[in-house]
N, C-alpha and C. Protein backbone atom coordinates (compact mmCIF):
# COMPACT_ATOMS: atom_id res chain seq x y z
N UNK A 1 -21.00 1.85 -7.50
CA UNK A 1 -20.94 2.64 -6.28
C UNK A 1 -20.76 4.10 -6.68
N UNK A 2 -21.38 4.91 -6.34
CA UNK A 2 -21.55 6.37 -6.36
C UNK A 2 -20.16 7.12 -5.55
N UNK A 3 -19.66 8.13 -6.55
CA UNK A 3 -18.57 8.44 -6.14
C UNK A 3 -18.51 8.95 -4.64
N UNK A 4 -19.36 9.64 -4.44
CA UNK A 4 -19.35 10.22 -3.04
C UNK A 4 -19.45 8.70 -1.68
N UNK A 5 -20.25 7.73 -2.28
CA UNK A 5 -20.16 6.93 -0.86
C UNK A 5 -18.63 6.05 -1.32
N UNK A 6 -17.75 5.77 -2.65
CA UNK A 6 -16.90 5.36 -2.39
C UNK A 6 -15.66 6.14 -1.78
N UNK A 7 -15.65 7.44 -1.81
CA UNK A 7 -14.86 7.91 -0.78
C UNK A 7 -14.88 8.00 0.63
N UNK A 8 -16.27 7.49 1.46
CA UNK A 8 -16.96 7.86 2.39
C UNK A 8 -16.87 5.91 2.93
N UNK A 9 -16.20 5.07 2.15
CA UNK A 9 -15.77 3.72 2.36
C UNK A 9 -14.23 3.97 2.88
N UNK A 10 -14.31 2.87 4.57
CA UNK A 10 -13.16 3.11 4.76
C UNK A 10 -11.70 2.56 3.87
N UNK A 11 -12.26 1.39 3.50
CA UNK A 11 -11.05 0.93 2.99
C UNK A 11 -10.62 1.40 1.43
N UNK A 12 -11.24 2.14 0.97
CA UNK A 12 -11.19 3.38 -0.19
C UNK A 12 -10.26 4.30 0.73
N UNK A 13 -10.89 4.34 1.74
CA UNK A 13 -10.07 5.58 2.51
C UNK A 13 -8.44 5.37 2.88
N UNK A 14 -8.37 4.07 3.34
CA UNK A 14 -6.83 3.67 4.08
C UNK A 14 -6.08 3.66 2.37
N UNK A 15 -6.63 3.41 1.05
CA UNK A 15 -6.01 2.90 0.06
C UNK A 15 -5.68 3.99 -0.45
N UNK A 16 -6.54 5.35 -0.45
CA UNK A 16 -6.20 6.61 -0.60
C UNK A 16 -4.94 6.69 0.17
N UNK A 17 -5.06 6.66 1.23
CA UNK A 17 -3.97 7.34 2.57
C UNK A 17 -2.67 7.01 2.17
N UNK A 18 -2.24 5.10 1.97
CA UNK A 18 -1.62 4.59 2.02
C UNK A 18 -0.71 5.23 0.43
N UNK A 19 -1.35 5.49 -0.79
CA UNK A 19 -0.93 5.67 -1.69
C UNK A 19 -0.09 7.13 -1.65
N UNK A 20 -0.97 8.16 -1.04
CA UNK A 20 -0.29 9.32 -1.11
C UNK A 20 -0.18 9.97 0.18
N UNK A 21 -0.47 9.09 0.94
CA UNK A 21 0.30 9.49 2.79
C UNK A 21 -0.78 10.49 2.96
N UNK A 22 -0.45 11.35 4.46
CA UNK A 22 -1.16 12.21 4.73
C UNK A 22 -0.61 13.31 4.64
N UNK A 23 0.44 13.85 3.59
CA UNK A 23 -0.05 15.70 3.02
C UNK A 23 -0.43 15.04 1.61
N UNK A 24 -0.97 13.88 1.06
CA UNK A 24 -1.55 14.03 -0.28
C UNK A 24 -2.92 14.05 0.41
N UNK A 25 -3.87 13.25 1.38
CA UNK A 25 -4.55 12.45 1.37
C UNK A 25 -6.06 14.26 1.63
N UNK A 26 -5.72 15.13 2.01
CA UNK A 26 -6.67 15.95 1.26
C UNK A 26 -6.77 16.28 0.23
N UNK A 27 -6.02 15.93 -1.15
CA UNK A 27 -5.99 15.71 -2.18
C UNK A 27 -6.87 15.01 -2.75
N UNK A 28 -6.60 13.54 -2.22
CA UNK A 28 -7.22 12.33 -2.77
C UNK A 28 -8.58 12.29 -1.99
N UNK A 29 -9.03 13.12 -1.21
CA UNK A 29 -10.01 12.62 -0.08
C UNK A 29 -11.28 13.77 -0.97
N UNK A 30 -10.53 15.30 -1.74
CA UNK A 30 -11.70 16.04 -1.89
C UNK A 30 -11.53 16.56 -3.28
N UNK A 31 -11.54 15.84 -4.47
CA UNK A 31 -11.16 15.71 -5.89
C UNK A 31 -12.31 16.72 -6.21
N UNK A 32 -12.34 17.91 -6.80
CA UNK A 32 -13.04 18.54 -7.65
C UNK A 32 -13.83 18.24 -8.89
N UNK A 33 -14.73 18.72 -8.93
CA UNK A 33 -15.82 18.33 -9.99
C UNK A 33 -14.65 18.73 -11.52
N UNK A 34 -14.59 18.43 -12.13
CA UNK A 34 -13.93 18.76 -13.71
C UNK A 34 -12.36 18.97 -13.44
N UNK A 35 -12.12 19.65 -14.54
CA UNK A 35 -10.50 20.06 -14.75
C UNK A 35 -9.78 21.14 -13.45
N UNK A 36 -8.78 21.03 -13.09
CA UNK A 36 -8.46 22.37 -11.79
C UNK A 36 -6.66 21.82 -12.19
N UNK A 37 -6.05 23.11 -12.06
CA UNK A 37 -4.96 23.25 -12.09
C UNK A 37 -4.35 22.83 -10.33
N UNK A 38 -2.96 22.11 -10.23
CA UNK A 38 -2.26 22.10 -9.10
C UNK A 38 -1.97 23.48 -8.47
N UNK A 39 -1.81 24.56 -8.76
CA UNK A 39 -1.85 25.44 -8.11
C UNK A 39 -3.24 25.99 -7.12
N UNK A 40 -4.33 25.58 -8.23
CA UNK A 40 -5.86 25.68 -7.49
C UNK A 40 -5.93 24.91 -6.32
N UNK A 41 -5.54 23.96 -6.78
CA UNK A 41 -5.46 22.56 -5.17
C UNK A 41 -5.22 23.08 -4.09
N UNK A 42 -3.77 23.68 -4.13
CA UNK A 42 -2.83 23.97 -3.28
C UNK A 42 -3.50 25.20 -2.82
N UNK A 43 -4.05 26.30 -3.22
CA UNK A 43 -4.59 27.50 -2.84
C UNK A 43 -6.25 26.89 -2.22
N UNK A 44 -7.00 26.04 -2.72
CA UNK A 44 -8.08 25.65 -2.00
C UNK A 44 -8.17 25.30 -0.79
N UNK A 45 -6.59 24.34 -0.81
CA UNK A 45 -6.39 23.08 0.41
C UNK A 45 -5.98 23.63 1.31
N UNK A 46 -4.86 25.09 1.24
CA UNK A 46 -4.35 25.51 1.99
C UNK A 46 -2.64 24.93 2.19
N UNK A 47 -2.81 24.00 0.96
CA UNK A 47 -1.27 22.76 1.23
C UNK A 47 0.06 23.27 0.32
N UNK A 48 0.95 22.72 0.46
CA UNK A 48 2.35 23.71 -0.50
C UNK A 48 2.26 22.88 -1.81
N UNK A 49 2.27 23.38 -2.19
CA UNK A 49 2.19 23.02 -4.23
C UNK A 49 3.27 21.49 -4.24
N UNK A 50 4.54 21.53 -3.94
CA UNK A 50 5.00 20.02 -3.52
C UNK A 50 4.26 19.36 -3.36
N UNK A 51 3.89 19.29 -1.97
CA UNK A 51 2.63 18.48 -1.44
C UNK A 51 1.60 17.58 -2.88
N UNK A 52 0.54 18.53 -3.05
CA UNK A 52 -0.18 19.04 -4.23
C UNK A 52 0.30 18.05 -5.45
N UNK A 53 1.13 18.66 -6.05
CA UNK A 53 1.91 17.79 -7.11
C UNK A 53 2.50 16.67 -6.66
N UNK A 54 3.18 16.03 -5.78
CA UNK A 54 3.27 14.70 -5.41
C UNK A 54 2.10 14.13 -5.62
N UNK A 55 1.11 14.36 -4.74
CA UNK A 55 -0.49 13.47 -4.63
C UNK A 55 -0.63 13.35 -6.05
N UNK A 56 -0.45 14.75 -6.92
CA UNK A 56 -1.27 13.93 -7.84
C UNK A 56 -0.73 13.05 -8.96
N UNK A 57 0.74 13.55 -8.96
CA UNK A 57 1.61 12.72 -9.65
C UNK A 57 1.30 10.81 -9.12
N UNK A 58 1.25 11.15 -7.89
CA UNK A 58 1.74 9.10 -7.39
C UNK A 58 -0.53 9.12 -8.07
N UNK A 59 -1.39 10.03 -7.85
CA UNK A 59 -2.78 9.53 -8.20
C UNK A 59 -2.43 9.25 -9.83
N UNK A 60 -2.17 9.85 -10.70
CA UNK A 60 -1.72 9.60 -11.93
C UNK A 60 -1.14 7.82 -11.99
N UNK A 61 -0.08 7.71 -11.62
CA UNK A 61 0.37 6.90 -11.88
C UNK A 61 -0.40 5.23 -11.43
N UNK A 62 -1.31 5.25 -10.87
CA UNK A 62 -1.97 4.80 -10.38
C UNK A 62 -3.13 4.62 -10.97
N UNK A 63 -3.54 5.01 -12.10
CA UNK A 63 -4.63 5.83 -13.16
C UNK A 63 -5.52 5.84 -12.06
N UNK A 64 -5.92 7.03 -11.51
CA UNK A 64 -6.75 7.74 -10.47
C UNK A 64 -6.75 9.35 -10.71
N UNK A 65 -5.72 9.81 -11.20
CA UNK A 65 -6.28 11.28 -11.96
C UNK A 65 -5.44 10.85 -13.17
N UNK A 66 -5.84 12.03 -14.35
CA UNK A 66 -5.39 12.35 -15.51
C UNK A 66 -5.43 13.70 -15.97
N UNK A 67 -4.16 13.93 -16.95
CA UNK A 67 -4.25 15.60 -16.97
C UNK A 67 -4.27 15.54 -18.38
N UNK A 68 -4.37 17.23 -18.61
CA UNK A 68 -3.84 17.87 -20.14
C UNK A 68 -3.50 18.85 -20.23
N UNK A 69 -2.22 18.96 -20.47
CA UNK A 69 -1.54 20.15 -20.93
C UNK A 69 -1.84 21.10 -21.79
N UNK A 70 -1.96 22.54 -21.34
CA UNK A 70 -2.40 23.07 -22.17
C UNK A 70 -1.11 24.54 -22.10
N UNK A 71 -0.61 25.00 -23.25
CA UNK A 71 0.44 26.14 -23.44
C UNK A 71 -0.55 27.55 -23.67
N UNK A 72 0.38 28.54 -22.46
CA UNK A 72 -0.41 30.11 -22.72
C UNK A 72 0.39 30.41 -23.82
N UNK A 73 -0.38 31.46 -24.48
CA UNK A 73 0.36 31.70 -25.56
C UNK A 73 0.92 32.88 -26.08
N UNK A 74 0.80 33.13 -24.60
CA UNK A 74 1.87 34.67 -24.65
C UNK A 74 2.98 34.57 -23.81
N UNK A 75 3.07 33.73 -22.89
CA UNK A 75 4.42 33.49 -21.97
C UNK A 75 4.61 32.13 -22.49
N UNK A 76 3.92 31.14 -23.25
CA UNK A 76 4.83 29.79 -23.73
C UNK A 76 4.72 28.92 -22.40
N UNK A 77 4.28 29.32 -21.19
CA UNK A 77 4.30 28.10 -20.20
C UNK A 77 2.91 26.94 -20.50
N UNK A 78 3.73 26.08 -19.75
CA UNK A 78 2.61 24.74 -19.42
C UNK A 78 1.82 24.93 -18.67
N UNK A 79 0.58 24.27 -19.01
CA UNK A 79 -0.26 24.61 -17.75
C UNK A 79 -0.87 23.06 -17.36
N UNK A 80 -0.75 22.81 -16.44
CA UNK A 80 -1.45 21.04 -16.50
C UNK A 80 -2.95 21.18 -15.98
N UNK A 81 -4.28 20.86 -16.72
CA UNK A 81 -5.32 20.56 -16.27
C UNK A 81 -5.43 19.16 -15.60
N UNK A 82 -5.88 18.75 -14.43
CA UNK A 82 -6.20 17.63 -13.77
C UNK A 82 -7.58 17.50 -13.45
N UNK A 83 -7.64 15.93 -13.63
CA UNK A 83 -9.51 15.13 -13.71
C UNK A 83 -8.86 14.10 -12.74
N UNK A 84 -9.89 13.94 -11.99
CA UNK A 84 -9.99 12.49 -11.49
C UNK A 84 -10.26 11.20 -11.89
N UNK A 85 -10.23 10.06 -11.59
CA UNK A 85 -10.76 9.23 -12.37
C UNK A 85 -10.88 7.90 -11.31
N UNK A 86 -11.89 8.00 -10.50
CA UNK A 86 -11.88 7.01 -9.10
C UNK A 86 -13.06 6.10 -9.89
N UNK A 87 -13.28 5.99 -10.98
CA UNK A 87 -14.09 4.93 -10.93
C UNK A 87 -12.88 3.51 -11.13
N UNK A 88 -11.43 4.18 -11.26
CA UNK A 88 -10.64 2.77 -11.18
C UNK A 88 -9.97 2.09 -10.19
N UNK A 89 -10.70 2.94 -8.82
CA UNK A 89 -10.46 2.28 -7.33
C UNK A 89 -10.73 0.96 -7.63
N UNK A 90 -12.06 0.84 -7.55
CA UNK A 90 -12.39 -0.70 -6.89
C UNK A 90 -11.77 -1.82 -8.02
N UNK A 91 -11.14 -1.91 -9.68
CA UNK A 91 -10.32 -2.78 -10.05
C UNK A 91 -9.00 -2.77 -9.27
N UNK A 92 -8.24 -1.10 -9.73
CA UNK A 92 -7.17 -1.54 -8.46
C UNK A 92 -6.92 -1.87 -7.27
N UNK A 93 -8.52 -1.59 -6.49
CA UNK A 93 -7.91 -2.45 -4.77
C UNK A 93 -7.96 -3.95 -5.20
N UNK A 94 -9.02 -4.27 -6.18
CA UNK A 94 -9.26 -5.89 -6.57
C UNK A 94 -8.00 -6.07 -6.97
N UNK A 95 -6.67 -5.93 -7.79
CA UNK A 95 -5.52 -5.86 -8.34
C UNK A 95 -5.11 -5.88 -7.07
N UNK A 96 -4.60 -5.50 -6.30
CA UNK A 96 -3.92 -5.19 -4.78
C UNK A 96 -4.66 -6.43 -4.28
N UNK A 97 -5.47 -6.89 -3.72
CA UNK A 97 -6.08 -7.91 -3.25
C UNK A 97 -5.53 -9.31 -3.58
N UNK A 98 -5.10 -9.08 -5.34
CA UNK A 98 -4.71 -10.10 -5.87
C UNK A 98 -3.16 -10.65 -5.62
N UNK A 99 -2.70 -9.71 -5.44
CA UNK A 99 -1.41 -9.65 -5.09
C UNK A 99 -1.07 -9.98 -3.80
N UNK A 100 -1.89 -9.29 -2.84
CA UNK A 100 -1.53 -9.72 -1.65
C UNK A 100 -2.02 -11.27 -1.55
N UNK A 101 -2.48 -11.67 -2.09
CA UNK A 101 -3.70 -12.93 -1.91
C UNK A 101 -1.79 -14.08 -2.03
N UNK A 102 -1.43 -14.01 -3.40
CA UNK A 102 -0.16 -14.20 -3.59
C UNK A 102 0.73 -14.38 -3.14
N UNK A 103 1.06 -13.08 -2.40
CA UNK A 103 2.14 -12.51 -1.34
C UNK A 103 2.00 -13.96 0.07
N UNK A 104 1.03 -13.49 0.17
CA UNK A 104 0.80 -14.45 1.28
C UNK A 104 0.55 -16.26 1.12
N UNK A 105 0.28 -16.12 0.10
CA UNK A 105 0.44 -17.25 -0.15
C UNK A 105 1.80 -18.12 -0.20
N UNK A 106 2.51 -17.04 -0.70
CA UNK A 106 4.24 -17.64 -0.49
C UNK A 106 4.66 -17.49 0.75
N UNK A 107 4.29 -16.67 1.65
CA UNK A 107 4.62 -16.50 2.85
C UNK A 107 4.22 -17.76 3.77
N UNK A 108 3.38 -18.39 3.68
CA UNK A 108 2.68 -19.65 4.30
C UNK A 108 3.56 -20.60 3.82
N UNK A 109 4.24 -20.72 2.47
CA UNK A 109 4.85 -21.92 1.97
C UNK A 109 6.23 -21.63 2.57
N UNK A 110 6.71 -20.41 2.51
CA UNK A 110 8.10 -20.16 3.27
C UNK A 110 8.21 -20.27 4.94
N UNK A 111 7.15 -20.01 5.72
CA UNK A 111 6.88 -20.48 6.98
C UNK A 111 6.72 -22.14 7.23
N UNK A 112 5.96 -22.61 6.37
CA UNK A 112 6.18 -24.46 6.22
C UNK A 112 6.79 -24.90 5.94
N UNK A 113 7.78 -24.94 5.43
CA UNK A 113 9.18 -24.99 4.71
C UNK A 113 10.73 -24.72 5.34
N UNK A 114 10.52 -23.81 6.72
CA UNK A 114 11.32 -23.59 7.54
C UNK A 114 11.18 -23.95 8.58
N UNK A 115 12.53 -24.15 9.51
CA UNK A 115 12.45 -24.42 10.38
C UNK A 115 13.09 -22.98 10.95
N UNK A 116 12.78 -22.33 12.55
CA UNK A 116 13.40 -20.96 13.01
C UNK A 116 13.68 -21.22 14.09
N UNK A 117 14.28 -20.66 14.42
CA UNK A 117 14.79 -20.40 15.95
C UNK A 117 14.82 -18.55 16.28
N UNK A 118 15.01 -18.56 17.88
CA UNK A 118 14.62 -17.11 18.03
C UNK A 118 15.88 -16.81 19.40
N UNK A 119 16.14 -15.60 18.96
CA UNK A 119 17.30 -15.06 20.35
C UNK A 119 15.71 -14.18 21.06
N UNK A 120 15.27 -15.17 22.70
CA UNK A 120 14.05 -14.10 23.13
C UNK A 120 14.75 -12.98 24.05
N UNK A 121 15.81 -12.41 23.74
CA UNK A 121 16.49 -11.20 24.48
C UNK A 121 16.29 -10.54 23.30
N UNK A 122 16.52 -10.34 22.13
CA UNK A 122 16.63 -9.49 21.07
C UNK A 122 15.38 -9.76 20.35
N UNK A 123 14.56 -11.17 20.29
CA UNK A 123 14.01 -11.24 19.19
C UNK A 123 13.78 -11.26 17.99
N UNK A 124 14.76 -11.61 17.45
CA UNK A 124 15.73 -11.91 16.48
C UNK A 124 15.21 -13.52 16.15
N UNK A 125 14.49 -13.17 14.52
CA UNK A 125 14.29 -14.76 13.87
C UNK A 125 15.31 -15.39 13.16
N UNK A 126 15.86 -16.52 13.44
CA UNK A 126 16.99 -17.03 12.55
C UNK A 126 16.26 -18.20 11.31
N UNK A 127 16.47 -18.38 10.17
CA UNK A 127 15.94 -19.78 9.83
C UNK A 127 17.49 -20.73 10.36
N UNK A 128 16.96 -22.22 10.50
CA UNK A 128 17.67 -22.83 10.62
C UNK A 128 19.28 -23.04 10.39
N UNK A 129 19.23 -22.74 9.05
CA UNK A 129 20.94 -22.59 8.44
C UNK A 129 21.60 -21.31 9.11
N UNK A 130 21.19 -20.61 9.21
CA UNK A 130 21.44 -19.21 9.74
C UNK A 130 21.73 -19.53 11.10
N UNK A 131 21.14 -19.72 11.76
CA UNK A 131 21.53 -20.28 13.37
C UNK A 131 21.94 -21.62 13.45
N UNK A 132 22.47 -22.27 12.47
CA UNK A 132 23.45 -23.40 12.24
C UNK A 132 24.95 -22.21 12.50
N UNK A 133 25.01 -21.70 11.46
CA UNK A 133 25.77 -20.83 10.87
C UNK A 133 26.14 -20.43 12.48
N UNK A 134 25.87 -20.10 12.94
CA UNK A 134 26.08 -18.91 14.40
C UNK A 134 26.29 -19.35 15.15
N UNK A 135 26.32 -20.63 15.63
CA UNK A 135 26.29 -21.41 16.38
C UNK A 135 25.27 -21.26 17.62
N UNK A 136 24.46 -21.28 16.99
CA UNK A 136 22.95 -21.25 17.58
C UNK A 136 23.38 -20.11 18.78
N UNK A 137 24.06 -19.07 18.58
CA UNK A 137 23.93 -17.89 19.19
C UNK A 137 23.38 -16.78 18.54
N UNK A 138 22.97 -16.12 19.71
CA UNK A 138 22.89 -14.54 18.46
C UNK A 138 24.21 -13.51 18.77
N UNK A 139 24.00 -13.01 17.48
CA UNK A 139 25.14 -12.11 17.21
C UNK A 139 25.20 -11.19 17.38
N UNK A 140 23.96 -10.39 18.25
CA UNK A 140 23.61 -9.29 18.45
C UNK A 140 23.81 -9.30 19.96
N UNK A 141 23.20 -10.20 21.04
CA UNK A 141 23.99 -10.46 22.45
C UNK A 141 24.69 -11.64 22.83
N UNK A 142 24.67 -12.54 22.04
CA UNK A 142 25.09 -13.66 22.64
C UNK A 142 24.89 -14.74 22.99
N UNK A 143 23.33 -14.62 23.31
CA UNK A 143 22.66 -15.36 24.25
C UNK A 143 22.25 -16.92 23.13
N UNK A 144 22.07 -17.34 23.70
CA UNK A 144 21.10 -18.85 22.84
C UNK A 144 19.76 -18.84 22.47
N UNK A 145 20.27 -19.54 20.91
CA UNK A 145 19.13 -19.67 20.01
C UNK A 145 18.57 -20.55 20.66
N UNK A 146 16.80 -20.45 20.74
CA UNK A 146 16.16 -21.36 21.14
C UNK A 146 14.72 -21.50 19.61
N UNK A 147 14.70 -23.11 19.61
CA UNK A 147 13.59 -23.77 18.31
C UNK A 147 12.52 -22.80 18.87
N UNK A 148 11.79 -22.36 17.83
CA UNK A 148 10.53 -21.00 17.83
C UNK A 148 9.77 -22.60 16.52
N UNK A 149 8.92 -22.33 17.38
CA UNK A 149 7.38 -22.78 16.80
C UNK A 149 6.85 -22.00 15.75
N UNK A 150 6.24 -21.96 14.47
CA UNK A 150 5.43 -20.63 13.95
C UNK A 150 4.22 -21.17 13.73
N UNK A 151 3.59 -21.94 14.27
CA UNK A 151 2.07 -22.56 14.19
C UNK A 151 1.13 -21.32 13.80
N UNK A 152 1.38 -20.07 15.06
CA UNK A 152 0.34 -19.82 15.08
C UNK A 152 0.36 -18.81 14.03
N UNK A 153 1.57 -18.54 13.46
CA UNK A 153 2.04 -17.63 11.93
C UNK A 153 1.47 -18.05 10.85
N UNK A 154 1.68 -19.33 10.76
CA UNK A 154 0.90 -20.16 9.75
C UNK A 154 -0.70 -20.13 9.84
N UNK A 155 -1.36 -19.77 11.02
CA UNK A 155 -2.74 -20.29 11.62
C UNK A 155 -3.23 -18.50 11.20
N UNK A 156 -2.09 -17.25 11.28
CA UNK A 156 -2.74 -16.17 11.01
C UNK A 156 -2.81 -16.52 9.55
N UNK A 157 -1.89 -16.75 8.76
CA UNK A 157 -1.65 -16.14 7.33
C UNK A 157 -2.67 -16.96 7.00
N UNK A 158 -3.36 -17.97 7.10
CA UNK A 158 -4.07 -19.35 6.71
C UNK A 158 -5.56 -18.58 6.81
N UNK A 159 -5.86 -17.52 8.14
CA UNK A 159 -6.84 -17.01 8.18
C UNK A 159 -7.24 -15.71 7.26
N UNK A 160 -6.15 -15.06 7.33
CA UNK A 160 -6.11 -14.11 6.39
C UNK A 160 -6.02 -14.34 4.22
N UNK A 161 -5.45 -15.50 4.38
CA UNK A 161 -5.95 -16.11 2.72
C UNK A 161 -6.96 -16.58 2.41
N UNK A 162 -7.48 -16.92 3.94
CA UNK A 162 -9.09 -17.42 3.46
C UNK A 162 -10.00 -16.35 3.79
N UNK A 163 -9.64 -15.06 4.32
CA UNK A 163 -10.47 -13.88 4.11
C UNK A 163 -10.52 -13.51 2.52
N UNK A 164 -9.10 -13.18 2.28
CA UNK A 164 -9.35 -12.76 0.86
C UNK A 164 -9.68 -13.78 -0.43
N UNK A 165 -9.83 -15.16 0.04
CA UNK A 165 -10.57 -15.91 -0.75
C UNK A 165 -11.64 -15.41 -1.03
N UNK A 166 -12.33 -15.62 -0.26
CA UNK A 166 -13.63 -15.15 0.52
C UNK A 166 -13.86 -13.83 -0.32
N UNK A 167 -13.21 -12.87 0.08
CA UNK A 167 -13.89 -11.20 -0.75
C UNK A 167 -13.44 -11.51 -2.37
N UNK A 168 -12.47 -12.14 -2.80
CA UNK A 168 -11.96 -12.47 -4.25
C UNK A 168 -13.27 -13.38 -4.82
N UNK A 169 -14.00 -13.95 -3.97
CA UNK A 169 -14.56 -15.15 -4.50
C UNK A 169 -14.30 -16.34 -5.43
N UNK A 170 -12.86 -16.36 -4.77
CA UNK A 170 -11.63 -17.75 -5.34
C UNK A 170 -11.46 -19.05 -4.25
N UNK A 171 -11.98 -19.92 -5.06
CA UNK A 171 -11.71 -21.05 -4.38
C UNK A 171 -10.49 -21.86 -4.61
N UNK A 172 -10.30 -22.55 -3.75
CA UNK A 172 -8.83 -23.34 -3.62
C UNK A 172 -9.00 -24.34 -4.71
């Protein structure tokens, strides 16, 4: 995928957002051709150098940019050159995918595995022992625990693991 249409993909886009929020995400959204100093960013973008250096620190860590230091050599300061490096989006959303794939997978076994009850004044989930414990009140008004069904919790997460089956191309 060509760099310009994978930024121009939404879910490139929310994974940008999500990583460095929105004062990084003109950062991550309009990466410069070659090397550019954080101060350049910040004077291009119009954004406060904080800003600026967060984005690219959490993009770094993320291997999505990379820098190199380079020392002037008449004042002795650092200077950090920054590169992008988005051709390692699409392993890390696949990495993220994998995880959530996971995530949820335990989440389905911990929903089958429990039994809940619910205070419907507060909304408040108890598992079973917990509203053993309470005496099937809640502790927040008072009122009575009543048995909560999670069918249809199980019926989302069940749909959503077999989406990302599906884009993983992992079968059960």
């Amino acid at each position: 995928m060509a760099f310009e249409d994978l930024l121009e993909d939404p879910v490139v886009q929310k994974y940008l957002n999500e990583l460095v929020g929105p004062k990084g995400m003109p950062v991550a959204a309009a990466p410069p051709d070659g090397e550019v100093t954080d101060e350049e960013l910040a004077e291009r973008l119009g954004l406060e150098l904080n800003d600026v250096r967060r984005a690219l620190f959490i993009l770094y860590e993320n291997d999505l940019a990379m820098y190199r230091r380079v020392r002037d050599e008449d004042s002795g300061w650092l200077t950090y050159l920054w590169t992008f490096e988005y051709d390692n989006i699409p392993g890390n959303l696949h990495d993220f995918m994998v995880r959530l794939l996971d995530a949820l997978e335990d989440r389905r076994e911990y929903e089958e595995m429990n039994e809940f009850y619910l205070c419907e004044v507060c909304s408040i989930r108890f598992e079973f022992g917990e509203a053993m414990d309470l005496g099937f009140e809640c502790p927040e008004c008072g009122s009575e625990l009543d048995a909560m069904g999670n069918d249809a919790i199980i019926d989302a997460v069940d749909d959503r693991i077999d989406a990302l089956r599906s884009d993983l191309g992992v079968t059960t």
